[in-house]
C-alpha atoms as a PDB file:
ATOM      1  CA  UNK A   1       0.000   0.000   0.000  1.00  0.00           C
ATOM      2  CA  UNK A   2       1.481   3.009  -1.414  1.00  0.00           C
ATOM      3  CA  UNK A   3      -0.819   5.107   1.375  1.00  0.00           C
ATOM      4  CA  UNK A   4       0.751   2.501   4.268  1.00  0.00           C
ATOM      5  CA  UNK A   5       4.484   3.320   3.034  1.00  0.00           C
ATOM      6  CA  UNK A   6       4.324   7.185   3.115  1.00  0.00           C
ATOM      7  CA  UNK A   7       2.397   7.015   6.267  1.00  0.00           C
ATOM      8  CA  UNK A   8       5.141   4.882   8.234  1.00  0.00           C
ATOM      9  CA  UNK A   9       7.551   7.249   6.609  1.00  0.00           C
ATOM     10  CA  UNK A  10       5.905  10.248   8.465  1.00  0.00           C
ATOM     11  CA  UNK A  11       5.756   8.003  11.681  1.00  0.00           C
ATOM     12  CA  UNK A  12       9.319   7.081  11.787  1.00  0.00           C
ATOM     13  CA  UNK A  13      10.612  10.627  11.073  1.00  0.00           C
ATOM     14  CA  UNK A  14       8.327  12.217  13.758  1.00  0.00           C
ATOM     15  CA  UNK A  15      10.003   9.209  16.211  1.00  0.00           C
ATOM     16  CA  UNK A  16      13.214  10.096  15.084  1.00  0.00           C
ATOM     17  CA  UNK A  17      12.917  14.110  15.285  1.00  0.00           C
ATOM     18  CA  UNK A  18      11.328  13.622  18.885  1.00  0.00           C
ATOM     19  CA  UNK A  19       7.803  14.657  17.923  1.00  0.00           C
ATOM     20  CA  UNK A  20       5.666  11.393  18.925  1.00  0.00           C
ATOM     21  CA  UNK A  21       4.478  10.942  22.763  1.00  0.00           C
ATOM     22  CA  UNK A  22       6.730   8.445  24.092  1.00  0.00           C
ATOM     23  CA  UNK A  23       4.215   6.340  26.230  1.00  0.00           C
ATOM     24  CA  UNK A  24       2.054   5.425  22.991  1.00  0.00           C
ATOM     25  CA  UNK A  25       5.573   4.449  20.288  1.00  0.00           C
ATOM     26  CA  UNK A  26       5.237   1.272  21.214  1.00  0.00           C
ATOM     27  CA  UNK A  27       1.663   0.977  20.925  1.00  0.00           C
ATOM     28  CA  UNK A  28       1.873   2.716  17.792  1.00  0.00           C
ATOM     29  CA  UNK A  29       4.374   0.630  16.644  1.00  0.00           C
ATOM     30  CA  UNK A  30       2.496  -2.410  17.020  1.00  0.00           C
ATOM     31  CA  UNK A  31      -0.721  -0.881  15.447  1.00  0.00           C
ATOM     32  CA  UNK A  32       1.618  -0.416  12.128  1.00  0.00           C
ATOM     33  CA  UNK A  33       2.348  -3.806  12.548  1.00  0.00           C
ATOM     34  CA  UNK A  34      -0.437  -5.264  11.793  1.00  0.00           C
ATOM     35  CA  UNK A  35      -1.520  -6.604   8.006  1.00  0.00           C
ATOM     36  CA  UNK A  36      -4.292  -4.197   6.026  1.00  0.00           C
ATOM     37  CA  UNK A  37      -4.051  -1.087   8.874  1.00  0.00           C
ATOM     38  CA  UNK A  38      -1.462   1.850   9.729  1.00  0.00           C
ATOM     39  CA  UNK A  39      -1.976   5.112  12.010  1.00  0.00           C
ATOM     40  CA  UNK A  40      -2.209   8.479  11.134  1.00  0.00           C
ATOM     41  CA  UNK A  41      -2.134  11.625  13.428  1.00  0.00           C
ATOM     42  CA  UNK A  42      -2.413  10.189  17.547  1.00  0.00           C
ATOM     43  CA  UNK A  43      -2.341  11.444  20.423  1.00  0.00           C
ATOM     44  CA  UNK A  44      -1.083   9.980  24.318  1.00  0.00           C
ATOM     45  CA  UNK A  45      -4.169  12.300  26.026  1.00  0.00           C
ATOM     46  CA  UNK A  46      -3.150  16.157  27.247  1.00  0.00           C
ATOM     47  CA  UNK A  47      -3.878  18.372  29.613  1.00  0.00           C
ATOM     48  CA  UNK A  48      -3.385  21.904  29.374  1.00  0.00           C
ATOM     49  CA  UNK A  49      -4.291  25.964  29.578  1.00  0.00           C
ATOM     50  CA  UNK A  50      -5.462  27.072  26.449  1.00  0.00           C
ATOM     51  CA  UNK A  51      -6.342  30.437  25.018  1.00  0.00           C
ATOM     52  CA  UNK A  52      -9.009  30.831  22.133  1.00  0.00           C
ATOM     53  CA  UNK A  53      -9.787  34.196  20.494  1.00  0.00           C
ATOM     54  CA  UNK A  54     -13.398  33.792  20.408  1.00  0.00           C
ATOM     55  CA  UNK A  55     -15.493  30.521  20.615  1.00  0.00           C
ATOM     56  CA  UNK A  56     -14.332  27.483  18.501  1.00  0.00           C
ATOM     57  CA  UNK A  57     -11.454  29.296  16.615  1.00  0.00           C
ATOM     58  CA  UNK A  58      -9.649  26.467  17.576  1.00  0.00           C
ATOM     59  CA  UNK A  59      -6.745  27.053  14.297  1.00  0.00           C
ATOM     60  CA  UNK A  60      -6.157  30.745  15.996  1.00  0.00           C
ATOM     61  CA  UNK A  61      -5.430  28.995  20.050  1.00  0.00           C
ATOM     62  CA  UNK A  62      -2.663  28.981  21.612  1.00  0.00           C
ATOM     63  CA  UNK A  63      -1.639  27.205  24.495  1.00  0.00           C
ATOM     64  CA  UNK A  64      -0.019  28.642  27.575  1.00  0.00           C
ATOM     65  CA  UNK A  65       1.483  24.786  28.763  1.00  0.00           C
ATOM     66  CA  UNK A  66       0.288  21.422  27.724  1.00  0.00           C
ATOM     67  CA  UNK A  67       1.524  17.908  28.873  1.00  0.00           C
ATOM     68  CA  UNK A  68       0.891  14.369  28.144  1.00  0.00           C
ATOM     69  CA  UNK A  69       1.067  13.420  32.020  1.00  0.00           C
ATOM     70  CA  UNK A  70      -0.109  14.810  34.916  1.00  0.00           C
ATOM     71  CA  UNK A  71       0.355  18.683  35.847  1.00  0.00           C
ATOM     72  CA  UNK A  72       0.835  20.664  39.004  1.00  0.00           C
ATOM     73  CA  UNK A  73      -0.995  23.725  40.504  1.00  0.00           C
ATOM     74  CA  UNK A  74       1.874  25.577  40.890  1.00  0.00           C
ATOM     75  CA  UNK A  75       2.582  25.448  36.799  1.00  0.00           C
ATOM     76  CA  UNK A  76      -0.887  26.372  35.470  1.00  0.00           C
ATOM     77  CA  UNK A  77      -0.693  29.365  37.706  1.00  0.00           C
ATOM     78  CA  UNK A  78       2.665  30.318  36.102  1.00  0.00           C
ATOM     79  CA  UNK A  79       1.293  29.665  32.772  1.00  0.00           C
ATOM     80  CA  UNK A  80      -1.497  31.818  33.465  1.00  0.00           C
ATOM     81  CA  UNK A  81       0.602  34.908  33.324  1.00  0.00           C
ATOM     82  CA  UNK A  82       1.247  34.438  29.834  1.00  0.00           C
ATOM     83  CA  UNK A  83      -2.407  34.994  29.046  1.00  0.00           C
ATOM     84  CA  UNK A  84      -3.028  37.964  26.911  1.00  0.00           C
ATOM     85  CA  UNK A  85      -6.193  37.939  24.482  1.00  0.00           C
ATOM     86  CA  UNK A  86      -8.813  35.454  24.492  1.00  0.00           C
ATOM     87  CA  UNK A  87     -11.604  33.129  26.579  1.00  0.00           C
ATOM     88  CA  UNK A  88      -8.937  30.365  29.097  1.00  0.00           C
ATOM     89  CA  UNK A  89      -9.933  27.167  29.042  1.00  0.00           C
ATOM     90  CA  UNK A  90      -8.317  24.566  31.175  1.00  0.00           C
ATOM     91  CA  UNK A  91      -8.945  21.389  28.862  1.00  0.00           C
ATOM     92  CA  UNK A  92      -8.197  17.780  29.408  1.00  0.00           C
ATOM     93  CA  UNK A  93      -8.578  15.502  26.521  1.00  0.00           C
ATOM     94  CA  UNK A  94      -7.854  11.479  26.203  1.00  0.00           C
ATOM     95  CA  UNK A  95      -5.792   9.656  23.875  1.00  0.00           C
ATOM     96  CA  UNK A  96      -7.098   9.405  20.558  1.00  0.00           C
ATOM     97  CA  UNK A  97      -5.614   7.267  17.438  1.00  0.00           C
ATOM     98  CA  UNK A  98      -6.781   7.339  14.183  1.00  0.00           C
ATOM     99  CA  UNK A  99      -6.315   4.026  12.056  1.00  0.00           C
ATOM    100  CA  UNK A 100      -6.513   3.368   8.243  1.00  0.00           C
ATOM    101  CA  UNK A 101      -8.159   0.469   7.143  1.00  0.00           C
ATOM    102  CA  UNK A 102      -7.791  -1.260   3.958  1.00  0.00           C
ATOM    103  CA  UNK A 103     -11.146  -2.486   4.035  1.00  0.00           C
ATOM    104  CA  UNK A 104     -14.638  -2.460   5.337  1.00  0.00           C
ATOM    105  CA  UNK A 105     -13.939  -5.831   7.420  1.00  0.00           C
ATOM    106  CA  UNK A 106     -11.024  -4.513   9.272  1.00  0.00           C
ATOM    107  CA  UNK A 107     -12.583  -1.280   9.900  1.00  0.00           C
ATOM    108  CA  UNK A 108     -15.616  -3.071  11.838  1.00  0.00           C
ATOM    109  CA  UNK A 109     -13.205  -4.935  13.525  1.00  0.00           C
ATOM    110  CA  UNK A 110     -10.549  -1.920  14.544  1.00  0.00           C
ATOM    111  CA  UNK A 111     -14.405  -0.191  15.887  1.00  0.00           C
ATOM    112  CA  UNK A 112     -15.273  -3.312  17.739  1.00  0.00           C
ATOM    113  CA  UNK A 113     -11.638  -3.442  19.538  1.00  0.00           C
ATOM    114  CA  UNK A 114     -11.620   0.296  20.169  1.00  0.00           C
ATOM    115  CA  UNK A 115     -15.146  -0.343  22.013  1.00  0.00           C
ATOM    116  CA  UNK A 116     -14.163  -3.591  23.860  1.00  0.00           C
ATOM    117  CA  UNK A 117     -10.759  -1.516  24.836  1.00  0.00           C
ATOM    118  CA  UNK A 118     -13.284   1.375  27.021  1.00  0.00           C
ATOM    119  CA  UNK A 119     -12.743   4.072  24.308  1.00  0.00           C
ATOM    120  CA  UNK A 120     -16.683   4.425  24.223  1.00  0.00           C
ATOM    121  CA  UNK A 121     -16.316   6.967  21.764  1.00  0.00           C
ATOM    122  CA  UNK A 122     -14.612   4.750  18.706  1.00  0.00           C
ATOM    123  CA  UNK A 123     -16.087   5.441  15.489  1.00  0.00           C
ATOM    124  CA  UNK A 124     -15.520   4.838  11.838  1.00  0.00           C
ATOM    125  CA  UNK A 125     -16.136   6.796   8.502  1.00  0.00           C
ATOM    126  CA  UNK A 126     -15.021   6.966   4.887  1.00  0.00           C
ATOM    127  CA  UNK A 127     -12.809   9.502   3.610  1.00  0.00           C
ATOM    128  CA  UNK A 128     -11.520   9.491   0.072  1.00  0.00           C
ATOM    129  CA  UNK A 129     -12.385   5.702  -0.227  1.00  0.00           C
ATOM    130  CA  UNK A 130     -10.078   4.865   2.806  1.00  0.00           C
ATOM    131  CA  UNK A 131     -11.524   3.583   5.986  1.00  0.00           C
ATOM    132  CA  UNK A 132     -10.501   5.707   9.497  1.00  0.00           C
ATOM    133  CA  UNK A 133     -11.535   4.589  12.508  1.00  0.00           C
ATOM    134  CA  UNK A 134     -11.005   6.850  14.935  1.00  0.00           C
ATOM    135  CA  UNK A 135     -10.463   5.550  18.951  1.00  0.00           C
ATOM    136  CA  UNK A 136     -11.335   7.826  21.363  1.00  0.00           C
ATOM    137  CA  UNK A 137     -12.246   8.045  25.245  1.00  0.00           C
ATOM    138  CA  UNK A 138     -15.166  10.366  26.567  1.00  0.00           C
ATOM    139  CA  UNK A 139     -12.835  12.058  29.351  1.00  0.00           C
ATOM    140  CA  UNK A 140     -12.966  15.343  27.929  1.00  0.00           C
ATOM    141  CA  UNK A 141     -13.103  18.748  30.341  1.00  0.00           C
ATOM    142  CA  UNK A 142     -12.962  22.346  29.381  1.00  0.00           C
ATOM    143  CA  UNK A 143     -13.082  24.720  32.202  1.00  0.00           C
ATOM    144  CA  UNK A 144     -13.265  28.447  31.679  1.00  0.00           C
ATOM    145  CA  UNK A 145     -10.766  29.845  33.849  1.00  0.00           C
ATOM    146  CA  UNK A 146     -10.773  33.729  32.245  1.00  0.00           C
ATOM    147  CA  UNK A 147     -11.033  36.439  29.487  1.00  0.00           C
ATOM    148  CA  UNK A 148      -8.618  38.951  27.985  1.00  0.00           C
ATOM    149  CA  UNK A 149      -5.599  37.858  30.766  1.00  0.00           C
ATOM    150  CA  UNK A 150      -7.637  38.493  33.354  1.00  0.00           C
ATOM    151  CA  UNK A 151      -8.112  35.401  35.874  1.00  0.00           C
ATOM    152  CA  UNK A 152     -11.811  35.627  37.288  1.00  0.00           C
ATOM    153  CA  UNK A 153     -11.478  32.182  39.357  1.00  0.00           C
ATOM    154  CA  UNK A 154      -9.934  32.052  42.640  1.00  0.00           C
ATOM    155  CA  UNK A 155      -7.082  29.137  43.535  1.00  0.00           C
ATOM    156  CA  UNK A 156      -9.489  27.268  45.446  1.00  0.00           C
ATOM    157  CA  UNK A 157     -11.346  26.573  41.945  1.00  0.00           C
ATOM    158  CA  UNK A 158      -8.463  26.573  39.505  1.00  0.00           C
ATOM    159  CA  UNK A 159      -7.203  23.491  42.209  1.00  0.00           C
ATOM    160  CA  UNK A 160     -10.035  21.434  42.015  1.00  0.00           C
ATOM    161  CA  UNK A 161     -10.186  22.092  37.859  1.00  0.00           C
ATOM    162  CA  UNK A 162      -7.141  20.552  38.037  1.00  0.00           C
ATOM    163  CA  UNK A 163      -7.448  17.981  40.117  1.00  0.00           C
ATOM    164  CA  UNK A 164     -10.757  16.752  38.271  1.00  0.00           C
ATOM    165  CA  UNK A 165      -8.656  17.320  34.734  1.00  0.00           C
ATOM    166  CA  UNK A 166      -5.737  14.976  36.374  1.00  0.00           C
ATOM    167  CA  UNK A 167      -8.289  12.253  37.460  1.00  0.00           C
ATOM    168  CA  UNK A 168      -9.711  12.201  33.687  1.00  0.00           C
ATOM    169  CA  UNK A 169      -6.212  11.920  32.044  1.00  0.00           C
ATOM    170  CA  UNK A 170      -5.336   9.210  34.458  1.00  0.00           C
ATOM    171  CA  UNK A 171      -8.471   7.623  34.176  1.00  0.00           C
ATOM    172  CA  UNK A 172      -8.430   7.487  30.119  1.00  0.00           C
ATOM    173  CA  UNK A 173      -4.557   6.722  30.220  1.00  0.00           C
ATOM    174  CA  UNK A 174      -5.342   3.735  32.263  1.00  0.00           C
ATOM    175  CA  UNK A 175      -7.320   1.860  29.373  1.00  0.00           C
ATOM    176  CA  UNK A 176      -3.743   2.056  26.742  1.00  0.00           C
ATOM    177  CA  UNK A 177      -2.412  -1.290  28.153  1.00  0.00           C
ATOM    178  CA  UNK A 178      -5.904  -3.040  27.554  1.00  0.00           C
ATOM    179  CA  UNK A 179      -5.924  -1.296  24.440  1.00  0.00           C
ATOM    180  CA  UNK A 180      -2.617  -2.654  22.873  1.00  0.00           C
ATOM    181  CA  UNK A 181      -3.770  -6.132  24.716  1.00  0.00           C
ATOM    182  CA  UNK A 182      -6.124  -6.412  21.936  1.00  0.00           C
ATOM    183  CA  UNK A 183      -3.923  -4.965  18.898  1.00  0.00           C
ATOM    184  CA  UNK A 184      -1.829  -7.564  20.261  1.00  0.00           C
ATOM    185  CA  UNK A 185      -4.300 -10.448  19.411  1.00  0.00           C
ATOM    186  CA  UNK A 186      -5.649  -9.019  16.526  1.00  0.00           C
ATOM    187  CA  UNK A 187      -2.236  -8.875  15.243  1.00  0.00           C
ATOM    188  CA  UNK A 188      -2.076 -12.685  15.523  1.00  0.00           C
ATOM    189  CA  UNK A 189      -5.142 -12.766  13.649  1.00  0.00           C
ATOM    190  CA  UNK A 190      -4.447 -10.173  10.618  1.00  0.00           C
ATOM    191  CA  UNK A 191      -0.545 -11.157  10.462  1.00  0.00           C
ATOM    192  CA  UNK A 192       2.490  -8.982  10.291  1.00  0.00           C
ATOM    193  CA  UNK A 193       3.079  -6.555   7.677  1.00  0.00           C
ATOM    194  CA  UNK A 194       6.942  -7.205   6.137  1.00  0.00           C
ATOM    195  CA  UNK A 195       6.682  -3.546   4.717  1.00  0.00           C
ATOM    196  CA  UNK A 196       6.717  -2.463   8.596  1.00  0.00           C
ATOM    197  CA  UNK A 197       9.624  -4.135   9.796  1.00  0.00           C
ATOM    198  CA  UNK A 198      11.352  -3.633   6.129  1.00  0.00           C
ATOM    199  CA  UNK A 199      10.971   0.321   6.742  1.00  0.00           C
ATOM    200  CA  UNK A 200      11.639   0.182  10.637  1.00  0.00           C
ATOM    201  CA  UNK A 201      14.940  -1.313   9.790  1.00  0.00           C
ATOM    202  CA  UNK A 202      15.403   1.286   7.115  1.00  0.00           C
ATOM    203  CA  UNK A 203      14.431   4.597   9.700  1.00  0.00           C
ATOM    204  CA  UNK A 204      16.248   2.481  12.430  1.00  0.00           C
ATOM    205  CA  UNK A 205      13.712   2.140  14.881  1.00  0.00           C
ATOM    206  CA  UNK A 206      14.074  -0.155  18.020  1.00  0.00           C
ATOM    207  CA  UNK A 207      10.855  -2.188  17.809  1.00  0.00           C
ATOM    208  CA  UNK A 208      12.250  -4.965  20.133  1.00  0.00           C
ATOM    209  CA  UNK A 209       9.089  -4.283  22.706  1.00  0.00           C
ATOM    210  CA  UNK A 210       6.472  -5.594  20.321  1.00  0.00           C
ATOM    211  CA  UNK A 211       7.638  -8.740  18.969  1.00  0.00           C
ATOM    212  CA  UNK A 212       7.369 -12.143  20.466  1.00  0.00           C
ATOM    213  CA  UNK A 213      10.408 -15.104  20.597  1.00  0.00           C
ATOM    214  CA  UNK A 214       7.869 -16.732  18.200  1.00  0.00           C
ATOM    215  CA  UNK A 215       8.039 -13.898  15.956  1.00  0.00           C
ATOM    216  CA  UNK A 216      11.583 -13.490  16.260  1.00  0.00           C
ATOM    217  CA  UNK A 217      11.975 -17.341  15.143  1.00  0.00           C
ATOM    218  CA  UNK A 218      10.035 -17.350  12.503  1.00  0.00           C
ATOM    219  CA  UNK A 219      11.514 -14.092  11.057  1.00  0.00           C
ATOM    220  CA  UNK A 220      15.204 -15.397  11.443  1.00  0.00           C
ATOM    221  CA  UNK A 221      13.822 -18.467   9.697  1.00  0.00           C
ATOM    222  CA  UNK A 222      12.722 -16.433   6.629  1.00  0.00           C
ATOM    223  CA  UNK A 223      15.733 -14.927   6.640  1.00  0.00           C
ATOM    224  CA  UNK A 224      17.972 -17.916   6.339  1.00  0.00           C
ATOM    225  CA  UNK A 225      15.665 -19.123   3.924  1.00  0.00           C
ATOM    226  CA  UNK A 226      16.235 -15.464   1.667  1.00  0.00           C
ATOM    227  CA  UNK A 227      19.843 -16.090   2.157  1.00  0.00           C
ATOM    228  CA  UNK A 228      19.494 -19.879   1.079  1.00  0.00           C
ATOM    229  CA  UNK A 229      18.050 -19.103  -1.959  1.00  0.00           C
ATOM    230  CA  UNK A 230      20.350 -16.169  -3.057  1.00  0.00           C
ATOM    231  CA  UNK A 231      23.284 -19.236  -2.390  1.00  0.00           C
ATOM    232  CA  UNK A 232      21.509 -21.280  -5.140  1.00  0.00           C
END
């Protein structure tokens, strides 16, 4: 898949250059693994301070701190003095990944994992005659916190905003191991993809973490059997 290729391209250059959340590579990893599906744009889960110019201008925002763990009071206030124009939002959001499909199959079976993995907000639609499912969690939280760099909540609130915002990242974070538990068997049900592991070697990138002994074997195997038949 000519789609598949220039999509792991993008993924291993963004590993390389430091750009991908480190506590889903693996997961993602494994995900472009699999036969017939590949990732596109994913994300760990944030939390952050956000400023919009008006109401949904979302492309115009910029954000005063973000992180893909947990944050501290004491750093939201300091990012709060960088506010200047624009509603602040506190905002928590979960991970989200969105998957490519070959086909309509694997697409109702990428929506039925996302579901049975707790991210109760998994859905899948066509776009350009590809198949994207997207998995996502339903612990989002936007908080207003102020207008124009003005503050207008006291600590008292901007603590709890937090706190609840924590609880929601940790709570949506928590589902990622059950998550790849089940790429991990659907892997063994779909097959490897050799165009993976032939353009991981190529960007360099350690996958070690998601293959199995068996795995292992059965790639040295074709290996020796490659060489073999070069010998003849």
């Amino acid at each position: 898949m000519k789609a598949k290729r220039e999509a792991l391209a993008s993924l291993f250059t963004a590993i390389n250059e430091g750009k991908v959340d480190e506590d889903i590579i693996d997961l993602l990893l494994l995900i472009n693994s699999i036969k017939g599906i590949y990732t596109t744009s994913s994300c760990s889960g944030r939390i952050g301070i956000i400023e919009e110019p008006t109401l949904g201008a979302k492309p115009l925002s910029r954000w005063l701190m973000k992180a893909h763990r947990l944050i501290e009071f004491e750093e939201a206030k300091e990012a709060l003095k960088n506010a200047k124009e624009g509603i602040i939002f506190l905002k928590s959001q979960p991970p989200i990944f969105h998957v490519v499909a070959e086909d309509l199959e694997k697409a109702k079976k990428l929506h039925e994992l996302g579901l049975a993995s707790g991210f109760k907000y998994t859905t899948f639609k066509v776009i350009s005659k590809r198949y994207l499912v997207e998995i996502n969690a339903t612990e989002y939280l936007t908080a207003p916190l102020g207008k124009n760099g003005k503050v207008l909540v006291d600590d008292e609130y901007l603590r709890f905003a937090i706190e609840i915002g924590n609880e929601m990242l940790k709570r949506s974070k928590g589902r990622l191991p059950r998550l790849e538990e089940n790429f991990r068997k659907l892997r063994k049900e779909l097959g490897e993809d050799e165009l993976f592991y032939e353009m991981a070697s190529k960007y360099m990138i350690d996958y070690s973490k998601i293959i199995t002994v068996g795995m292992l074997n059965r790639r040295v195997e074709n290996l020796r059997k490659g060489m073999e038949s070069l010998g003849e």
